[in-house]
Structures are given as C-alpha cells and as structure tokens.
N, C-alpha and C. Protein backbone atom coordinates (compact mmCIF):
# COMPACT_ATOMS: atom_id res chain seq x y z
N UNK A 1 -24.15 -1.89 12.06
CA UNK A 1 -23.01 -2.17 11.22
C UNK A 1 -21.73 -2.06 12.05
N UNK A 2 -20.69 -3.12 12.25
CA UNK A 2 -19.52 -2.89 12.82
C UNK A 2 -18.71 -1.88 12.11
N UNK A 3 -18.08 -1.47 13.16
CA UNK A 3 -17.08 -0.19 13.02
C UNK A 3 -15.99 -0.31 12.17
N UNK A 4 -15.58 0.18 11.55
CA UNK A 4 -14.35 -0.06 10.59
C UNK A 4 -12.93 0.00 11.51
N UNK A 5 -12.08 -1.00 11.59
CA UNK A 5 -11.07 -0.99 11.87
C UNK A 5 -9.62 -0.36 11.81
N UNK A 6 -9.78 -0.07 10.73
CA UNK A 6 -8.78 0.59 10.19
C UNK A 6 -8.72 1.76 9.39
N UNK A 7 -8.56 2.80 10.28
CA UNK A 7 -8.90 3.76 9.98
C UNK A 7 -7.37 5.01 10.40
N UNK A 8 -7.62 5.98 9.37
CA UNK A 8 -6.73 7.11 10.18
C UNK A 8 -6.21 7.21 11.55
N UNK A 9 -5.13 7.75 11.98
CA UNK A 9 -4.57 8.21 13.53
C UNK A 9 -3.90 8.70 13.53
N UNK A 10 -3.60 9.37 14.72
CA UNK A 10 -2.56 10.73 14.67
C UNK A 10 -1.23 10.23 15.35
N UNK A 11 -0.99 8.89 15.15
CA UNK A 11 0.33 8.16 15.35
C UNK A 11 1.10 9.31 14.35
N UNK A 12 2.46 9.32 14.19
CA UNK A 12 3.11 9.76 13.17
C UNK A 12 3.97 8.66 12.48
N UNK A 13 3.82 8.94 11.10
CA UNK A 13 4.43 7.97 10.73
C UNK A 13 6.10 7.35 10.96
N UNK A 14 7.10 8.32 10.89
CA UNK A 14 8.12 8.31 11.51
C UNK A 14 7.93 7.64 12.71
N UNK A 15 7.42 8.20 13.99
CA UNK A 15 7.53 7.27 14.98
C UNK A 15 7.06 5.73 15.34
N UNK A 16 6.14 5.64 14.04
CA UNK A 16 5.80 3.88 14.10
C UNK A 16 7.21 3.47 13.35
N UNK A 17 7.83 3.90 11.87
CA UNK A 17 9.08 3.89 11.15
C UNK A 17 10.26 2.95 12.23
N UNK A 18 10.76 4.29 13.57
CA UNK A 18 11.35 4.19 14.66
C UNK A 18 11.70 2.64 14.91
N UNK A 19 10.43 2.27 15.22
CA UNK A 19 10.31 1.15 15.90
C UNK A 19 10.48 -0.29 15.05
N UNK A 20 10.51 0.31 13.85
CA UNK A 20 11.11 -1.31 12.44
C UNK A 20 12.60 -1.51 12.99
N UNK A 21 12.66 -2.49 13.79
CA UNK A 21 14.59 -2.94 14.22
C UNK A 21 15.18 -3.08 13.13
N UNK A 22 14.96 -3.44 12.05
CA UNK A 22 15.86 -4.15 10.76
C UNK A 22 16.05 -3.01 10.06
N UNK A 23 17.21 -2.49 9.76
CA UNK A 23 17.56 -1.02 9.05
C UNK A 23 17.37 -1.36 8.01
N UNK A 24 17.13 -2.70 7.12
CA UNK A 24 17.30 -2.82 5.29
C UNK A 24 15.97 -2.40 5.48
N UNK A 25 14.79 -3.17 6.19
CA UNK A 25 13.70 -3.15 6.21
C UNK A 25 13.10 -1.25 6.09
N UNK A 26 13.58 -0.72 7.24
CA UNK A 26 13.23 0.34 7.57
C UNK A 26 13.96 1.54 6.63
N UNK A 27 15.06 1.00 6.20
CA UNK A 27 15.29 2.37 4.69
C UNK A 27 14.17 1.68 3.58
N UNK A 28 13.79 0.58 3.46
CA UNK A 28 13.26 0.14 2.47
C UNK A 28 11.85 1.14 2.73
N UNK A 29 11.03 1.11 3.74
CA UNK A 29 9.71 1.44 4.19
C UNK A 29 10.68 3.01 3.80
N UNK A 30 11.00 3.92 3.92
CA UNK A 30 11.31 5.23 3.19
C UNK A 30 11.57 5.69 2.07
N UNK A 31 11.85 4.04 1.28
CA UNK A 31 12.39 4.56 -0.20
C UNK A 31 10.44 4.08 -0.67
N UNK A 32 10.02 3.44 0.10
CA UNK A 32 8.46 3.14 -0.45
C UNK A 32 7.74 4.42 -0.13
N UNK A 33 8.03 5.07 0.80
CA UNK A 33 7.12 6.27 1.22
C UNK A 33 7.36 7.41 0.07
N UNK A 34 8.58 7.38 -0.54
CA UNK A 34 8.99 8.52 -1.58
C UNK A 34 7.80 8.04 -3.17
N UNK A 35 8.49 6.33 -3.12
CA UNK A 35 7.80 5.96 -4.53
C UNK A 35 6.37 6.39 -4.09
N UNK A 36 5.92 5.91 -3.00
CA UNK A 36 4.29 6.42 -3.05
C UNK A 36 3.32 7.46 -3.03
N UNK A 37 4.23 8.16 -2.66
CA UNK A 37 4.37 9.65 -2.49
C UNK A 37 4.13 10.21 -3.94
N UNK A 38 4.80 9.86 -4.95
CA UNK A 38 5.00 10.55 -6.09
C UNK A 38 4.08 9.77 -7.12
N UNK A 39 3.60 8.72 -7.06
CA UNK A 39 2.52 8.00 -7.74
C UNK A 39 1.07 8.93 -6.77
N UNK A 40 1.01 8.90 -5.74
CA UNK A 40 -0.48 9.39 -5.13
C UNK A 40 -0.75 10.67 -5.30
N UNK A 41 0.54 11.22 -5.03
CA UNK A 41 0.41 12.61 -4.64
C UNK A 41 0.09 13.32 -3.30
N UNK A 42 0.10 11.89 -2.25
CA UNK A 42 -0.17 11.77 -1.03
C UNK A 42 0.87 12.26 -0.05
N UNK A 43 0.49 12.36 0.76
CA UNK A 43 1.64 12.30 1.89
C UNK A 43 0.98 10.91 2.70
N UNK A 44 2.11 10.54 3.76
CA UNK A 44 1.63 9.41 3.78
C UNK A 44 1.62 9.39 5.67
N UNK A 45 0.18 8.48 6.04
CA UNK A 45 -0.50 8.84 7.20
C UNK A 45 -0.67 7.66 7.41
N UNK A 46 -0.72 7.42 9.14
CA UNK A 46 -0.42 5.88 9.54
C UNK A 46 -2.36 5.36 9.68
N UNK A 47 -2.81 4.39 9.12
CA UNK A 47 -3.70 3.49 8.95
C UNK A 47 -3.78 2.64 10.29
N UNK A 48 -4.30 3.00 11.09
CA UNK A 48 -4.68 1.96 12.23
C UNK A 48 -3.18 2.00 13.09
N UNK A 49 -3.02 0.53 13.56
CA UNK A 49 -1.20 0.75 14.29
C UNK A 49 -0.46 0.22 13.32
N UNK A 50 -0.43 -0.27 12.09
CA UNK A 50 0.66 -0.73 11.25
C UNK A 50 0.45 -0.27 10.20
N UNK A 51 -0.39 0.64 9.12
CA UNK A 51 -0.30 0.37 7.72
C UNK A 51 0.23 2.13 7.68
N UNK A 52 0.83 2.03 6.70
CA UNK A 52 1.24 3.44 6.42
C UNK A 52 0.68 3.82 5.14
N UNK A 53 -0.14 4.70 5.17
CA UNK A 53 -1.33 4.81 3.95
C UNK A 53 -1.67 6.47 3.06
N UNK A 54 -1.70 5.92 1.53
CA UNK A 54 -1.79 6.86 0.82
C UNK A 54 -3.11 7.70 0.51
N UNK A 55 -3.19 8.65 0.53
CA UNK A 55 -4.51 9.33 -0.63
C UNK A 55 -5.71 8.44 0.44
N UNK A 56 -7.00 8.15 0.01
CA UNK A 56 -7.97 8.00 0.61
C UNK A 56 -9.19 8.44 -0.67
N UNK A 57 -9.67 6.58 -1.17
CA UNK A 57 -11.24 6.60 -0.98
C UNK A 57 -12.46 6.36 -0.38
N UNK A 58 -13.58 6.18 -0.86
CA UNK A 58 -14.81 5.66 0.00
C UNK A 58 -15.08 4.82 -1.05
N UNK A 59 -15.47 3.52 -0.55
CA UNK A 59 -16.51 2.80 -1.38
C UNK A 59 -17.72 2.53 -0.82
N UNK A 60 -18.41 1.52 -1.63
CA UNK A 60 -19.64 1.45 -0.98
C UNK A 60 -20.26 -0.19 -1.88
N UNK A 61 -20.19 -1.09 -1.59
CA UNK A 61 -20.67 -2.24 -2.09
C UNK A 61 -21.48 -2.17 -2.14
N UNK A 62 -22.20 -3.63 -3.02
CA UNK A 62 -23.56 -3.70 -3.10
C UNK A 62 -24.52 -4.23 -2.06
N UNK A 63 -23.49 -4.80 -0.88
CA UNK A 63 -24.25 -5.12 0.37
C UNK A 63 -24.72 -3.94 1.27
N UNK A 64 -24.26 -2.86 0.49
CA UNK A 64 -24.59 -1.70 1.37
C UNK A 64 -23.13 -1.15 2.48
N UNK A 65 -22.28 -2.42 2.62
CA UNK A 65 -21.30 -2.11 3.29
C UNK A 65 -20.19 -1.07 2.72
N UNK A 66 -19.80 0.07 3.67
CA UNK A 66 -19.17 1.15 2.85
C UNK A 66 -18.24 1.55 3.76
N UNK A 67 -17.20 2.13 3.38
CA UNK A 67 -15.96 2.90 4.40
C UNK A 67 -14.73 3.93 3.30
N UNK A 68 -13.89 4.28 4.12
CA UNK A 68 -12.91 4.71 3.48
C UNK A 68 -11.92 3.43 3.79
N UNK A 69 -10.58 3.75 3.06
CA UNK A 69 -9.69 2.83 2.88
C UNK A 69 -8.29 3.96 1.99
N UNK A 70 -7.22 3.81 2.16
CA UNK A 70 -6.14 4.26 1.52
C UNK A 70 -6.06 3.87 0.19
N UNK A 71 -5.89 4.71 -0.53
CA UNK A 71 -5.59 3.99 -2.15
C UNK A 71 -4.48 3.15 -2.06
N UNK A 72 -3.30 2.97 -1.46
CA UNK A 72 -2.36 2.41 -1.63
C UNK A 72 -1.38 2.24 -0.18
N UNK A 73 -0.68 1.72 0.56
CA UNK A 73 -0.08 1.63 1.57
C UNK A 73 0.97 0.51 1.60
N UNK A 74 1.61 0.58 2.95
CA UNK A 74 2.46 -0.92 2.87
C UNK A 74 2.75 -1.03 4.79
N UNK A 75 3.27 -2.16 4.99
CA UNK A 75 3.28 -2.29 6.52
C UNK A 75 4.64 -3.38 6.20
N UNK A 76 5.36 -2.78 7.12
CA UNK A 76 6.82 -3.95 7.21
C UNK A 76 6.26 -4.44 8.52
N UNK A 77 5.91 -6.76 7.86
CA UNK A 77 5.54 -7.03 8.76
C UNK A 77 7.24 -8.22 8.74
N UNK A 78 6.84 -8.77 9.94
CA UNK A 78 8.17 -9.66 10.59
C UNK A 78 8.66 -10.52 8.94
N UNK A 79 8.02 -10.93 8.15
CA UNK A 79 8.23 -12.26 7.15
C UNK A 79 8.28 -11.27 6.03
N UNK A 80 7.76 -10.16 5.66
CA UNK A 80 7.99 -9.14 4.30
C UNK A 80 7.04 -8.18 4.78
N UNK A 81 7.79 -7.38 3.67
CA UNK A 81 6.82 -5.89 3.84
C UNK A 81 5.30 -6.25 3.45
N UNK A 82 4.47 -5.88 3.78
CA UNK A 82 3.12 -6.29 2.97
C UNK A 82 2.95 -4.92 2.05
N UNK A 83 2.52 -5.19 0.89
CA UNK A 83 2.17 -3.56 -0.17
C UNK A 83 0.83 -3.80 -0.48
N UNK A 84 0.20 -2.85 -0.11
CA UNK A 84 -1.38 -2.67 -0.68
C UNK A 84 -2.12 -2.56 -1.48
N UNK A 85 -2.07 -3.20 -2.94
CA UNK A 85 -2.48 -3.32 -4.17
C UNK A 85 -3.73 -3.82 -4.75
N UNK A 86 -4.49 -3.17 -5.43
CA UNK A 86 -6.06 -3.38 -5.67
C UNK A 86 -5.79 -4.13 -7.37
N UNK A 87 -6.27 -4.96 -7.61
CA UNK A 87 -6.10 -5.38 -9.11
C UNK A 87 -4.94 -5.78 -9.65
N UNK A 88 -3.89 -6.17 -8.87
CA UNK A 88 -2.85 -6.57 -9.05
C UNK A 88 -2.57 -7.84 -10.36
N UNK A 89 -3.63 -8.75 -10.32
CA UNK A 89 -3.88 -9.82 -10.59
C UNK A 89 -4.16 -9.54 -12.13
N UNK A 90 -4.24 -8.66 -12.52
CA UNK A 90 -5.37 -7.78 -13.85
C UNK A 90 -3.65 -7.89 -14.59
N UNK A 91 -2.55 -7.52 -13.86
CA UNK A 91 -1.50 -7.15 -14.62
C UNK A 91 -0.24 -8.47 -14.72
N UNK A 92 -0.84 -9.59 -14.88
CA UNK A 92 0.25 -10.55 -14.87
C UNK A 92 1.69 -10.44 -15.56
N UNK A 93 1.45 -9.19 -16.51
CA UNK A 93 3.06 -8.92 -17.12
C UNK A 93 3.56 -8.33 -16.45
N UNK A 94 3.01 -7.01 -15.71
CA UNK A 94 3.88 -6.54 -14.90
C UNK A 94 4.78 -7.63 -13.04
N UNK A 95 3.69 -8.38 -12.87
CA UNK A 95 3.89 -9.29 -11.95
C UNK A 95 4.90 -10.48 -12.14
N UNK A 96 5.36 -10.67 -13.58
CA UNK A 96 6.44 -11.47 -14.00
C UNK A 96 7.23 -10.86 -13.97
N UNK A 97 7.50 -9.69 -14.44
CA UNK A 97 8.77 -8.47 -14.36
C UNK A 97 9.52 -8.36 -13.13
N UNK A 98 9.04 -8.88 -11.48
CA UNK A 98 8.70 -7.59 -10.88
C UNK A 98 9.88 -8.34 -10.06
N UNK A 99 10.02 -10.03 -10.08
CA UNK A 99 11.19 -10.27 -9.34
C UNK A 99 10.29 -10.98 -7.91
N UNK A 100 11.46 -11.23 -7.29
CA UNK A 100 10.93 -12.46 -6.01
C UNK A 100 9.85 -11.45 -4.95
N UNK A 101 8.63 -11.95 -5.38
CA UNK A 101 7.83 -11.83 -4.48
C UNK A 101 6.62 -12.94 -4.34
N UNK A 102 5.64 -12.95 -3.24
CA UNK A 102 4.40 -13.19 -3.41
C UNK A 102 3.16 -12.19 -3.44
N UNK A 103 2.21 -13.28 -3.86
CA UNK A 103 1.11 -12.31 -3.88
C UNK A 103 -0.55 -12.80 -3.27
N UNK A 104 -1.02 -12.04 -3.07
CA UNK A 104 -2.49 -12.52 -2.62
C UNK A 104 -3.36 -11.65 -2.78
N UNK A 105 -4.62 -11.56 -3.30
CA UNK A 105 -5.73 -10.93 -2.94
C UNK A 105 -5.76 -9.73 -2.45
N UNK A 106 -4.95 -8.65 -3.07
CA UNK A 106 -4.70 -7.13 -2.60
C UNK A 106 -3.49 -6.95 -1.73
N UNK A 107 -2.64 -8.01 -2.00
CA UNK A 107 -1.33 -8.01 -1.25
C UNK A 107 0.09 -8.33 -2.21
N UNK A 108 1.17 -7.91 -1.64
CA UNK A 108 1.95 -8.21 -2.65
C UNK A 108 2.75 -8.03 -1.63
N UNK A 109 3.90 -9.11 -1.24
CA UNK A 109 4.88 -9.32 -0.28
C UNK A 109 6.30 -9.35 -0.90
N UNK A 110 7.39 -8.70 -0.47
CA UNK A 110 8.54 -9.09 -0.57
C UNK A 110 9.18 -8.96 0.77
N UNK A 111 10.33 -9.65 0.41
CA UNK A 111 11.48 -9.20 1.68
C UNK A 111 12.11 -8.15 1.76
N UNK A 112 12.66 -7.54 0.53
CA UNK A 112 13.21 -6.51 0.54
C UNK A 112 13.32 -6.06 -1.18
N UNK A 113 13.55 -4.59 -0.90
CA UNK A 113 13.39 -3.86 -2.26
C UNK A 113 14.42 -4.73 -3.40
N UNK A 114 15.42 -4.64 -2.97
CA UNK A 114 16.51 -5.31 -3.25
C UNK A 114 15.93 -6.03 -4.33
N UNK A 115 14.87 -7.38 -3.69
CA UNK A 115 14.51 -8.55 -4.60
C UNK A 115 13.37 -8.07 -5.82
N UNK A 116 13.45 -6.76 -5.82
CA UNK A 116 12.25 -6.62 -7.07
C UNK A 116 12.30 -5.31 -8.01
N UNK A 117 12.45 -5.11 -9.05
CA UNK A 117 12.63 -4.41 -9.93
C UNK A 117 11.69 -3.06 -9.40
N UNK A 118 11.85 -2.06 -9.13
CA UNK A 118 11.19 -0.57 -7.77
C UNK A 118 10.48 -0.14 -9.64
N UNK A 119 10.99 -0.03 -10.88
CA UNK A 119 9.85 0.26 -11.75
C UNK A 119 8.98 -0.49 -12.03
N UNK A 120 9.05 -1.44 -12.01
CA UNK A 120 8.02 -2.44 -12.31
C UNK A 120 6.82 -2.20 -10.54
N UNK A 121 7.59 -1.56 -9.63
CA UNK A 121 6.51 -2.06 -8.98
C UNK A 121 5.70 -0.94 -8.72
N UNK A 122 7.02 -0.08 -9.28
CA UNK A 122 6.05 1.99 -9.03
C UNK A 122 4.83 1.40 -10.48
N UNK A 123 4.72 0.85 -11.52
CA UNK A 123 3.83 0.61 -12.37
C UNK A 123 2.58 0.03 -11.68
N UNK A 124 2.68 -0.59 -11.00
CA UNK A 124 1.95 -1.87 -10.32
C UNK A 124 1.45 -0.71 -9.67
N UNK A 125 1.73 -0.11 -8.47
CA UNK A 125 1.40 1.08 -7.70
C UNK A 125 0.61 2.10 -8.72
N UNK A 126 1.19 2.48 -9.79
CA UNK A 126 0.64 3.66 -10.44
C UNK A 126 -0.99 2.98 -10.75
N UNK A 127 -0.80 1.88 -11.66
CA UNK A 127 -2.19 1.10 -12.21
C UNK A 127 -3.69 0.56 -11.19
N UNK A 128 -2.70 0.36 -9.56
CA UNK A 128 -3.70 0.39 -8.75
C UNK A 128 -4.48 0.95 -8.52
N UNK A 129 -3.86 2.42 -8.15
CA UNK A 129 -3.84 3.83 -7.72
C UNK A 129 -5.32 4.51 -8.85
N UNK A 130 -4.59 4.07 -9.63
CA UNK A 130 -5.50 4.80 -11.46
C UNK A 130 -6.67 3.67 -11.22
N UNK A 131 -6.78 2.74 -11.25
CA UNK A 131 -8.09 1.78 -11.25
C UNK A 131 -9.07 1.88 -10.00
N UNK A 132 -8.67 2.40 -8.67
CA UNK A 132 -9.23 2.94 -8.00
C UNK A 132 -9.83 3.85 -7.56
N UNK A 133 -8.99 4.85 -8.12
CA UNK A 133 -9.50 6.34 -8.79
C UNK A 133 -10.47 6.46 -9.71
N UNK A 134 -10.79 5.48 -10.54
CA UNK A 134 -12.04 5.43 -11.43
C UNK A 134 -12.87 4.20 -11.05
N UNK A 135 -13.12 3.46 -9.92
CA UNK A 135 -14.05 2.84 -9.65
C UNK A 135 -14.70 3.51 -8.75
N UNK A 136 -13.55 4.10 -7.50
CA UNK A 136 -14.45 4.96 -6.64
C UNK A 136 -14.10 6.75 -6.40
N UNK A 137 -14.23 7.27 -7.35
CA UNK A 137 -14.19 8.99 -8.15
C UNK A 137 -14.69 9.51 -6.70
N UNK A 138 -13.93 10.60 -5.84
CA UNK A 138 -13.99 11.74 -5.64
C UNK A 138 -15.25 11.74 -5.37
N UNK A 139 -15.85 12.92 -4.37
CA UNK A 139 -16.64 13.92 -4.34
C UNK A 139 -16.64 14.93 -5.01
C-alpha cells in the first residue's frame, strides 16, 4: 500500500505563516486559525509542507484503504486560500449565503475573507467538522 502523503510535521505553523508574502492573505490565514480553532477545539499543526490542519481522524474505506487526515484545514495557495471541507455540497443554503467563492469536491476557495460572510463559513466549518466526527468516531 503506498504511503500516505500527507501527513503531520514538526514544521511550525507560524514559520510556514512567515513565508505567505501577501499580508491580506497572511492575517486572513490567522483570523482562519482562530475560527478553526474554536469550531475543533484544535490547535492547529502543519499537514505535510502546505496545509495547516485541525483535530485528526482515521478512516478506513471499503477498499480497505485507510489513513488519518485533519478534520478541517486550509492552505493559502497563489490564486485563493484553499479550505478543507467534507460535505460541503450537503449544505447548498449555507453555500449561497457565503459570498464570492468557489467550490470543489472537499474544497472551498476564496481570495480573501473579505469576500465571504466568516459566519456563514464558521457554519460550513462547524457542519463539516460534526459530520466527520460521526462518520469516523474516536477511539
């Protein structure tokens, strides 16, 4: 079985932070670390070299393929922040609310906080967070 990629490291998050040149970008990635912070209950730990990642489950498919993964995270990439969202798609009201973004398949992009309503998206975050928490429960 190949190795999982993305996994925990003892990068610190601040010092990957450092290195975001764009200051809207990089207060934005701190006002996300607070919202995520207080939806997970996490502190938040860098995911491979870019994702900055909350809490931590395991799954395990039916192919047998299994790993851990962050309940929730985000990575400021060059074109938008990327945010890490499981079931996003489940909540189309909250996703009309939420203001200029895109979305994909466990992704949810903006440019900046600015363009999107931060309750509507701490909801989006909270509902992920909660639907993940009861598909894949703890030890």
């Amino acid at each position: 079985m190949a190795k999982q990629k993305t996994t925990p490291t003892e990068q610190t998050v601040e010092s990957f932070l450092d290195k975001v040149e764009n200051e809207t970008i990089r207060d934005d990635c701190y006002r996300l670390i607070k919202l995520m912070t207080k939806v997970t209950k996490a502190d938040p730990k860098m995911w491979g070299p870019s994702i900055v990642g909350f809490g931590k489950y395991h799954y395990k498919y039916e192919s047998g393929h299994e790993g851990d993964s962050c309940l929730t995270g985000f990575s400021p990439r060059k074109p938008a922040i990327s945010i890490y969202l499981m079931g996003m798609n489940e909540h189309p009201d909250l996703l009309k609310k939420l203001g200029k973004h895109k979305a994909a398949k466990g992704c949810l992009y903006i440019k900046k906080l600015e363009d999107v309503d931060v309750k509507v998206l701490e909801s989006l975050i909270r509902e992920s967070v909660k639907e993940l928490r009861e598909k894949y429960p703890g030890k």
